[in-house]
N, C-alpha and C. Protein backbone atom coordinates (compact mmCIF):
# COMPACT_ATOMS: atom_id res chain seq x y z
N UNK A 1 -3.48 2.47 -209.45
CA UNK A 1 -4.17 3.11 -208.36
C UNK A 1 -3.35 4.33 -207.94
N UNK A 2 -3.62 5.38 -207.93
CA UNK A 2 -3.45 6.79 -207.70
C UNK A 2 -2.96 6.82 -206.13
N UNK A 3 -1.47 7.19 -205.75
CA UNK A 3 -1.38 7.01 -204.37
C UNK A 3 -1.30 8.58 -203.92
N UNK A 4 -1.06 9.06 -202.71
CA UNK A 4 -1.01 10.38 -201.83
C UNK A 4 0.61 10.36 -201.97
N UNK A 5 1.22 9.14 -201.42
CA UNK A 5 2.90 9.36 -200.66
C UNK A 5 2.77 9.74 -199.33
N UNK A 6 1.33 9.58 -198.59
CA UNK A 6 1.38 9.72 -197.22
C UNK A 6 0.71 8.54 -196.55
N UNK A 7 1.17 8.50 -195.09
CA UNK A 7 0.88 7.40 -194.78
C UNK A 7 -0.40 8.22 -193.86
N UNK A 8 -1.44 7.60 -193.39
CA UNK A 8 -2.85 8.11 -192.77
C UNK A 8 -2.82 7.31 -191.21
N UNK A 9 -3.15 7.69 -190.50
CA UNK A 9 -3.64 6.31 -189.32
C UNK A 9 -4.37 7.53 -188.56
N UNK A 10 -4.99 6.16 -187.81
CA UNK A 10 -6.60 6.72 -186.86
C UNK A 10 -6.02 6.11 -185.19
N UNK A 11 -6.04 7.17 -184.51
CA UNK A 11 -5.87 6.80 -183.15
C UNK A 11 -6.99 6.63 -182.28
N UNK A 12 -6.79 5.62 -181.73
CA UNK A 12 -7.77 4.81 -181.26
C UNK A 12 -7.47 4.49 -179.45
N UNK A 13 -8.02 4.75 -178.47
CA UNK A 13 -7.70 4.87 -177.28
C UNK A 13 -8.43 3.50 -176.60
N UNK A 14 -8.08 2.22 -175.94
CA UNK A 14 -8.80 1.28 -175.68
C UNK A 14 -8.15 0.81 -174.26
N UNK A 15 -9.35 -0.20 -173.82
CA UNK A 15 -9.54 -0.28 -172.32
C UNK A 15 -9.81 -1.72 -172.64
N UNK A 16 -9.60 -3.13 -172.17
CA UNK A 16 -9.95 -3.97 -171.60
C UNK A 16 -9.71 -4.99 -170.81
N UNK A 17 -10.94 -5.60 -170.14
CA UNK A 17 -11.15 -6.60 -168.93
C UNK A 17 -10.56 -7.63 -168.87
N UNK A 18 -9.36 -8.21 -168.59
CA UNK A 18 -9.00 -9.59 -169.34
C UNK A 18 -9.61 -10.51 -169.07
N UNK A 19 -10.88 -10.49 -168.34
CA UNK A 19 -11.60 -11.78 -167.31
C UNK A 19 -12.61 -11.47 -168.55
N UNK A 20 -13.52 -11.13 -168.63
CA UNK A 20 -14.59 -10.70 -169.50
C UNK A 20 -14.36 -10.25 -170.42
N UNK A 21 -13.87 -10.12 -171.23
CA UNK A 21 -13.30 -9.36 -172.43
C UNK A 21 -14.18 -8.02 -173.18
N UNK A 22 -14.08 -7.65 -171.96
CA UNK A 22 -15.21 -6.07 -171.75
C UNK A 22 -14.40 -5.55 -172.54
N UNK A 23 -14.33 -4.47 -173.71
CA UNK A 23 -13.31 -3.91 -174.35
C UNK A 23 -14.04 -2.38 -174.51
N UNK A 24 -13.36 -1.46 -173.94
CA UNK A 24 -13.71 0.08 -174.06
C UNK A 24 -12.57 0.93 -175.42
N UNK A 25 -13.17 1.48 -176.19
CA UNK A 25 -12.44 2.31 -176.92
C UNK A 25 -13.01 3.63 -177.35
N UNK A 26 -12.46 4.26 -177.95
CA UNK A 26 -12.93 5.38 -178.50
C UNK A 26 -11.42 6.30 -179.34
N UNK A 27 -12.24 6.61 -180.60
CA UNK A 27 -11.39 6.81 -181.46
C UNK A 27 -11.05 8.61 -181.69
N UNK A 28 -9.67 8.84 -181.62
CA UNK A 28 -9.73 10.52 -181.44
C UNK A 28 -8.47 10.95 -182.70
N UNK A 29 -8.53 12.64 -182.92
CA UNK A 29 -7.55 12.93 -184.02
C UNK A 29 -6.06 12.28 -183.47
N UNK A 30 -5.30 12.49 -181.77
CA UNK A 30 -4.26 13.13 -181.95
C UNK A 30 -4.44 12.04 -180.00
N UNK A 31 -3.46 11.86 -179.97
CA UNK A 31 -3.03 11.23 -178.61
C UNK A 31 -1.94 11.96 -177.94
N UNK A 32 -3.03 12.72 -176.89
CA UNK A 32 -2.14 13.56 -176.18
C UNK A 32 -3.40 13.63 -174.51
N UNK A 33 -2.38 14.04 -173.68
CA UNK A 33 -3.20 14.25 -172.28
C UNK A 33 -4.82 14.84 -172.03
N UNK A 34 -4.97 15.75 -173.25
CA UNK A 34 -6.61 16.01 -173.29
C UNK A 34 -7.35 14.44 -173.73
N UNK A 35 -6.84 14.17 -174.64
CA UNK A 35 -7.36 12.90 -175.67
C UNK A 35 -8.04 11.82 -174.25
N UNK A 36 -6.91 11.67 -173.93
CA UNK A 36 -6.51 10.70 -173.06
C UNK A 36 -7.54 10.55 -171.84
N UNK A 37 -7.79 11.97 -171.25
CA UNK A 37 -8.28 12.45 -170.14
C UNK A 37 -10.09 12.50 -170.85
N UNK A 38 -10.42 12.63 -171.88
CA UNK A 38 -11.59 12.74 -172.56
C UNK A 38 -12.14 10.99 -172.35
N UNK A 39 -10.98 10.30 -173.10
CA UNK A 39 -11.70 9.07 -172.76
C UNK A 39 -11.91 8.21 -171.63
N UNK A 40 -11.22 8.25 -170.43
CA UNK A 40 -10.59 8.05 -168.94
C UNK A 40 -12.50 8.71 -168.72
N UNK A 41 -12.95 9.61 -168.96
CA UNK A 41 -13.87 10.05 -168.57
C UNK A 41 -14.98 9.93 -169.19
N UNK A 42 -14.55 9.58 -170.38
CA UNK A 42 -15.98 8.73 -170.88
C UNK A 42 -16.51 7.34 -171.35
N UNK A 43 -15.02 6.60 -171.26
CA UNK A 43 -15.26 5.70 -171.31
C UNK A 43 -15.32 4.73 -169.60
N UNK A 44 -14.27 5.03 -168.97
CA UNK A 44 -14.01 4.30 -167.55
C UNK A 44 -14.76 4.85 -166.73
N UNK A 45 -15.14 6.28 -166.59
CA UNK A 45 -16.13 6.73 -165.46
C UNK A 45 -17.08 6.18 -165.80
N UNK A 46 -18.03 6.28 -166.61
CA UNK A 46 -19.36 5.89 -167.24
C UNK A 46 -19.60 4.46 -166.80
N UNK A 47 -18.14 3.51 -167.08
CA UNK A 47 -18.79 2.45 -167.21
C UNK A 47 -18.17 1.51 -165.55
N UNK A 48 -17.39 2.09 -164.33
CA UNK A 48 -16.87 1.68 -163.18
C UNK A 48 -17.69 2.32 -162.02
N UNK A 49 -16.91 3.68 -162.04
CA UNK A 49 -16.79 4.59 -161.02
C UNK A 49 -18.51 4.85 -160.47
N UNK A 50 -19.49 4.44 -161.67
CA UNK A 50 -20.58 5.17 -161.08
C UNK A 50 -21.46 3.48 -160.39
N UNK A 51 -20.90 2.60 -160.43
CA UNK A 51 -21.55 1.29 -159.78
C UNK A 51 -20.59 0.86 -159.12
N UNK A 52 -19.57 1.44 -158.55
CA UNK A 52 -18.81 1.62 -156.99
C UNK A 52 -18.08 -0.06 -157.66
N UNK A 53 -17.28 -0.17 -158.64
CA UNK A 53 -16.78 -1.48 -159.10
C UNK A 53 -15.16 -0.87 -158.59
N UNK A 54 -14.44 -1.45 -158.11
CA UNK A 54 -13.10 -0.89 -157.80
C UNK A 54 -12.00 -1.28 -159.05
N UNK A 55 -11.38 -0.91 -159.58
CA UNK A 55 -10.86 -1.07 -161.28
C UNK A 55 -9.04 -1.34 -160.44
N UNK A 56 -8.52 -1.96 -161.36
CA UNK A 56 -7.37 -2.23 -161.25
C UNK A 56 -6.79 -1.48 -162.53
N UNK A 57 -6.22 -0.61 -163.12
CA UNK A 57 -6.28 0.31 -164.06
C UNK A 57 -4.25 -0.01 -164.65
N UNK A 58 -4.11 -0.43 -165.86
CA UNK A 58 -2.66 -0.47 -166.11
C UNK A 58 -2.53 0.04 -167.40
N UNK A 59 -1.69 0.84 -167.10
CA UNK A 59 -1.53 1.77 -168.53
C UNK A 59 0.08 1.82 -169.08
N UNK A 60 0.53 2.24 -170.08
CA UNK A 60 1.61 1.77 -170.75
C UNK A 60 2.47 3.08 -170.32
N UNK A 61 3.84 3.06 -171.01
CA UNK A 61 4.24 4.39 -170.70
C UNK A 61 4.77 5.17 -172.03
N UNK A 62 3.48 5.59 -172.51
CA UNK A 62 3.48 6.90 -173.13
C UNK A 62 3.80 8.14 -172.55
N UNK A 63 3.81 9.20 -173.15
CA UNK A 63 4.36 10.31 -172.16
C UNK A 63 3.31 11.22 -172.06
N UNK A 64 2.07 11.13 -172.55
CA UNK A 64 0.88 12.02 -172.22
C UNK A 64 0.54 11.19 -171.11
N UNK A 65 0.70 9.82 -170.81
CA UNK A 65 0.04 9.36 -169.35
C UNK A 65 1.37 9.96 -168.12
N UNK A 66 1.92 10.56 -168.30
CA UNK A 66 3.12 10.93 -166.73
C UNK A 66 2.73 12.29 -166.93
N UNK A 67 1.92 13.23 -167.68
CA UNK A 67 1.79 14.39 -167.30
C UNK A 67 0.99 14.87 -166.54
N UNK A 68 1.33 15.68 -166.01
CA UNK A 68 0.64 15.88 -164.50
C UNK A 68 -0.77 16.00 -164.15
N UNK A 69 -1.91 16.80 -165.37
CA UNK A 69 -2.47 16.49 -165.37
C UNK A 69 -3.52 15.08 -165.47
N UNK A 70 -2.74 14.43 -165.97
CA UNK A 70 -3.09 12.77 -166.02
C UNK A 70 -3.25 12.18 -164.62
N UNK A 71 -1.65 12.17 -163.91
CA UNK A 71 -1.63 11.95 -162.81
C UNK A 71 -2.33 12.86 -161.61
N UNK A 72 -2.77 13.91 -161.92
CA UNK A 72 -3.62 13.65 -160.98
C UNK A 72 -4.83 14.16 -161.13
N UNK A 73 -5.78 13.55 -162.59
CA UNK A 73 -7.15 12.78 -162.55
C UNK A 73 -7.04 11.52 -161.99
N UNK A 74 -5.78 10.83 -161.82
CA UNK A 74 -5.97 9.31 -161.09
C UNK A 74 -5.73 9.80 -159.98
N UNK A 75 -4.68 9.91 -159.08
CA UNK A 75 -5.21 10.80 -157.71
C UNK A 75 -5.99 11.20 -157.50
N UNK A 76 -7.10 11.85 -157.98
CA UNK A 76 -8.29 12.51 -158.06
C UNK A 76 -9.66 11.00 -157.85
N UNK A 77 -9.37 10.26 -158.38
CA UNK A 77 -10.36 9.27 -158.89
C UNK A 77 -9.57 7.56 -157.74
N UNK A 78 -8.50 7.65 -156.68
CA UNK A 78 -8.22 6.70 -156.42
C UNK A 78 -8.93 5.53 -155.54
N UNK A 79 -9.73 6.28 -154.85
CA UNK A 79 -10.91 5.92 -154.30
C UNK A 79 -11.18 4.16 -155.44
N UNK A 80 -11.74 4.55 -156.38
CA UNK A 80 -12.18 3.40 -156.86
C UNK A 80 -11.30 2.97 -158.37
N UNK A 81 -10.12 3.74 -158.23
CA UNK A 81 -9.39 2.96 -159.91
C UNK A 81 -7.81 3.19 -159.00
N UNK A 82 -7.44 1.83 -159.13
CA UNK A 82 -6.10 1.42 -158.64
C UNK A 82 -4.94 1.54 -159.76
N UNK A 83 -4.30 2.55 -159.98
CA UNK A 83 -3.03 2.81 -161.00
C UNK A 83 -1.95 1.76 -160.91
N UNK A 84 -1.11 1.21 -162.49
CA UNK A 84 -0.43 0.38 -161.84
C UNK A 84 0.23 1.03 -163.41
N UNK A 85 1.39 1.22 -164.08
CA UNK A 85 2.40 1.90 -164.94
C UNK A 85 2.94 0.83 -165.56
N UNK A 86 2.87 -0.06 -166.46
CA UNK A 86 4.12 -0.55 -167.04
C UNK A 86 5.02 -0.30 -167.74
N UNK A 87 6.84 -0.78 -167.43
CA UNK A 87 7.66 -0.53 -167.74
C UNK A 87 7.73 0.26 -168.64
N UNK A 88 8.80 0.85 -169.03
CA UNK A 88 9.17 1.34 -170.47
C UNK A 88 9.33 0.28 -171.31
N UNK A 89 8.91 0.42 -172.96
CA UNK A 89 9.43 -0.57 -174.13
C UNK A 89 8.96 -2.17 -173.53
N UNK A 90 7.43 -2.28 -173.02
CA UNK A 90 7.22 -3.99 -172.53
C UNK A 90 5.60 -4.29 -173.44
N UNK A 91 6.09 -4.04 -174.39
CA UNK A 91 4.52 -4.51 -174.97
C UNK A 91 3.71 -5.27 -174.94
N UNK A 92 4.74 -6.21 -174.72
CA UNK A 92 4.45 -8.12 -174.03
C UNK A 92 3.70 -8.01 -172.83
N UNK A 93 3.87 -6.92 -171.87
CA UNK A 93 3.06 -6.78 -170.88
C UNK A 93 1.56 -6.29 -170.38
N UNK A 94 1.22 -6.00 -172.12
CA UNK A 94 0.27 -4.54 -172.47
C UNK A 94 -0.92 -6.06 -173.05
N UNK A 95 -2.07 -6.22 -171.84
CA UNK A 95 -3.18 -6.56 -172.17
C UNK A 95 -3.88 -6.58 -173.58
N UNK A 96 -4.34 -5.12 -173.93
CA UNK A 96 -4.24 -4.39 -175.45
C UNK A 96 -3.43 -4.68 -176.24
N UNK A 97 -2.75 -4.55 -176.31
CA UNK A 97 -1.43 -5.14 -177.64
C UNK A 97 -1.52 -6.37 -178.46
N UNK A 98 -1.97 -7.02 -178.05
CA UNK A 98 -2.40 -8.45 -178.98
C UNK A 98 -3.96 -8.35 -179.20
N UNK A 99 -4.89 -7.43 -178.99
CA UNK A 99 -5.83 -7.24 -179.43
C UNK A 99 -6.05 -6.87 -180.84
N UNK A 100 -4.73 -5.93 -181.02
CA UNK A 100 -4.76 -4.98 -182.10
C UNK A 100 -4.61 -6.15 -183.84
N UNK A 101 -4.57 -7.35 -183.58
CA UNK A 101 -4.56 -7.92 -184.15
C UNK A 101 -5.88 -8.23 -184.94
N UNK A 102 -6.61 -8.25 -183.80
CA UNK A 102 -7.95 -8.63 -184.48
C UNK A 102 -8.57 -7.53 -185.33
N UNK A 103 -8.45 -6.22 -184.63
CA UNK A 103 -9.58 -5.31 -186.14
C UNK A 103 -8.55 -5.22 -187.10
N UNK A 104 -6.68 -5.93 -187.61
CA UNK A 104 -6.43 -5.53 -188.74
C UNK A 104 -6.92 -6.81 -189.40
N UNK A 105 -6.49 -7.88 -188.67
CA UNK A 105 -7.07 -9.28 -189.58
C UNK A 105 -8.89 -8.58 -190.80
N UNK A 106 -9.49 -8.59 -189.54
CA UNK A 106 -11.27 -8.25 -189.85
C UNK A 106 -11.83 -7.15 -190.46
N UNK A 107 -10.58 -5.83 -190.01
CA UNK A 107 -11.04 -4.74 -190.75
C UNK A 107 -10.23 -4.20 -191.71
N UNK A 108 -8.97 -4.36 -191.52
CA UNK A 108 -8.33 -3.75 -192.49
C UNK A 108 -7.13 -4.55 -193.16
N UNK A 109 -7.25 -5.45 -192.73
CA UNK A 109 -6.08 -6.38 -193.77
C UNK A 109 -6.20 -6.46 -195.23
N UNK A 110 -5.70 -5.88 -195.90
CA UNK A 110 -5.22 -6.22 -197.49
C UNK A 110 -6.38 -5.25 -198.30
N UNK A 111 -6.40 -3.94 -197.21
CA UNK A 111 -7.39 -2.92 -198.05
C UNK A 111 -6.80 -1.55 -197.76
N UNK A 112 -7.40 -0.85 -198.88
CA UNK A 112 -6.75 0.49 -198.92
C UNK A 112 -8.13 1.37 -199.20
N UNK A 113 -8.28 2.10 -198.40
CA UNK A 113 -8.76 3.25 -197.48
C UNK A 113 -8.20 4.82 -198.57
N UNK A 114 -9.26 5.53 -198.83
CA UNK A 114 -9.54 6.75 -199.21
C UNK A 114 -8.85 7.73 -198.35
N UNK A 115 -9.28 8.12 -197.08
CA UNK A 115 -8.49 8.44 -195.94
C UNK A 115 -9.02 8.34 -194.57
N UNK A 116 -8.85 8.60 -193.66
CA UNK A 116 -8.94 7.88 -192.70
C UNK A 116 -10.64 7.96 -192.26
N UNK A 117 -11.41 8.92 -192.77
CA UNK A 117 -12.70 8.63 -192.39
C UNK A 117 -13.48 7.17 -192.67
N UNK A 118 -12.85 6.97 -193.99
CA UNK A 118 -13.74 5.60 -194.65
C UNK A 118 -12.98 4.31 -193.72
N UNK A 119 -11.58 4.67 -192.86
CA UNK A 119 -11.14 3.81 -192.35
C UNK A 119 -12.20 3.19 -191.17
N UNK A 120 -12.92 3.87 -190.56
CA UNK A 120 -13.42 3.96 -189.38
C UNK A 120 -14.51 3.45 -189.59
N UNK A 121 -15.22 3.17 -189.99
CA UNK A 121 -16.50 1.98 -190.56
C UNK A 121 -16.16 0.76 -190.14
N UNK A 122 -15.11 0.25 -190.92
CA UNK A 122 -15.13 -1.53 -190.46
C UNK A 122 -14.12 -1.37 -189.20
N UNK A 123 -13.50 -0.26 -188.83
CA UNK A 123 -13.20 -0.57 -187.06
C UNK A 123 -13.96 -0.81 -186.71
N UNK A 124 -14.83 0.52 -186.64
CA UNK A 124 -16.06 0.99 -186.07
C UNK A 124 -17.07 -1.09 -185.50
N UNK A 125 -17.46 -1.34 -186.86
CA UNK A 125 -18.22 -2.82 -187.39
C UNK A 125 -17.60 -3.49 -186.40
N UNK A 126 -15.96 -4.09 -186.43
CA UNK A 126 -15.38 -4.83 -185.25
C UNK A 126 -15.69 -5.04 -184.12
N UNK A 127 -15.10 -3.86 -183.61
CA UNK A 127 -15.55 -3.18 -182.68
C UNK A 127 -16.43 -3.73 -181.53
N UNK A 128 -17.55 -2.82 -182.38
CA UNK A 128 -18.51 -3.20 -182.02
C UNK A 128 -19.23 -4.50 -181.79
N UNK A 129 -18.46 -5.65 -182.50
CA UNK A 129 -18.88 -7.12 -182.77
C UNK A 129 -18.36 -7.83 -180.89
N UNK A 130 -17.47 -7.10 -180.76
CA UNK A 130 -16.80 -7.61 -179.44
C UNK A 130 -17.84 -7.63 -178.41
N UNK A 131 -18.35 -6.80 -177.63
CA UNK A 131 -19.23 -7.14 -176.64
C UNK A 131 -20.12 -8.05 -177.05
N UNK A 132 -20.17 -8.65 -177.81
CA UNK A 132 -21.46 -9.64 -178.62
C UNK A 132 -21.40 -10.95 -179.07
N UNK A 133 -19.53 -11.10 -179.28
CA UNK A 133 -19.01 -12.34 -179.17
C UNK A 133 -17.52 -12.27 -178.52
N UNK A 134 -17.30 -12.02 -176.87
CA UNK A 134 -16.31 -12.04 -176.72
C UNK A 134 -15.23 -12.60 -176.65
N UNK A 135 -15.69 -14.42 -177.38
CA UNK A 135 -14.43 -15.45 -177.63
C UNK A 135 -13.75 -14.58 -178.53
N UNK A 136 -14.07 -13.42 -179.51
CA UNK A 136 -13.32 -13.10 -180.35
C UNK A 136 -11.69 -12.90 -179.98
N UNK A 137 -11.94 -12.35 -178.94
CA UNK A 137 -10.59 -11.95 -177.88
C UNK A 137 -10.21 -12.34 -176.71
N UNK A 138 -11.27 -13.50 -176.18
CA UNK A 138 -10.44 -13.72 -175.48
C UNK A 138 -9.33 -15.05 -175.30
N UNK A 139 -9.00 -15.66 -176.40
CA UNK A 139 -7.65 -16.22 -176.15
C UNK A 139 -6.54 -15.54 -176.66
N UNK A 140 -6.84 -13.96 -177.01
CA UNK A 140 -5.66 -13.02 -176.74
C UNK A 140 -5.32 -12.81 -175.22
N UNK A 141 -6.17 -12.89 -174.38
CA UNK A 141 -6.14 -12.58 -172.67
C UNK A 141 -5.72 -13.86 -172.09
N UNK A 142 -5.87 -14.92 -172.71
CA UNK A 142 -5.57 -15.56 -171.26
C UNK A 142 -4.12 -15.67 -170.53
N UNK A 143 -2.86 -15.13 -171.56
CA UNK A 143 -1.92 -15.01 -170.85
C UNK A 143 -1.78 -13.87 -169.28
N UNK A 144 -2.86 -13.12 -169.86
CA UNK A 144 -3.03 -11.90 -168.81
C UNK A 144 -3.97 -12.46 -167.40
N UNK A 145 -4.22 -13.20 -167.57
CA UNK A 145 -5.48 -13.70 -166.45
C UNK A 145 -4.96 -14.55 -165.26
């Protein structure tokens, strides 16, 4: 099999409920404060802010979330999404983080990918399977609950 010598990955921006295992994502080139601020606004406004739901909002500490513009679309938006930062280096603390298990098991475990477009299909498939059977994930959450 004919290799590149490069390694490929697809960044993927995700949100979820640990009570309901509501799971928001959306997949972009490059993770940086626009990225970030694109999905904050299309995924969390769309689906909180406009049915007055008050959000408890915890995000990791990357360094596109402390830039200023970041901070203050949440200032901007505090009214109904409550900011809460975890530590530096606590992955153990990161809701998301044991999710990521499930689309490699389902989508990409023990396959090799053309490049990253053909990757995005059986995310994509996953994915999407979650709002539809959310036991999938949630005895990743119940430590969080």
């Amino acid at each position: 099999m004919p290799v590149t010598g490069q390694r490929k990955s697809v960044k993927i921006f995700a949100s979820v409920e640990v009570y309901s295992g509501e799971f928001l994502y959306r997949s972009d080139q490059v993770f940086n404060a626009e990225t970030y601020l694109d999905f904050l606004e299309d995924r969390l406004v769309g689906r909180y802010c406009r049915r007055r739901q008050p959000v408890i909002y915890i995000h990791e500490n990357a360094p596109y979330h402390r830039e200023e513009r970041v901070l203050e679309w949440f200032a901007a938006n505090a009214s109904w999404l409550e900011l809460h930062c975890l530590p530096a280096y606590s992955p153990e603390l990161n809701a998301a983080e044991p999710l990521w298990h499930h689309p490699r098991v389902h989508a990409t475990h023990n396959r090799s990918f053309k490049n990253t477009g053909e990757i995005l299909d059986p995310l994509e498939e996953t994915f999407h399977s979650i709002p539809n059977q959310p036991q999938q994930i949630l005895g990743c959450l119940r430590p969080f609950q």
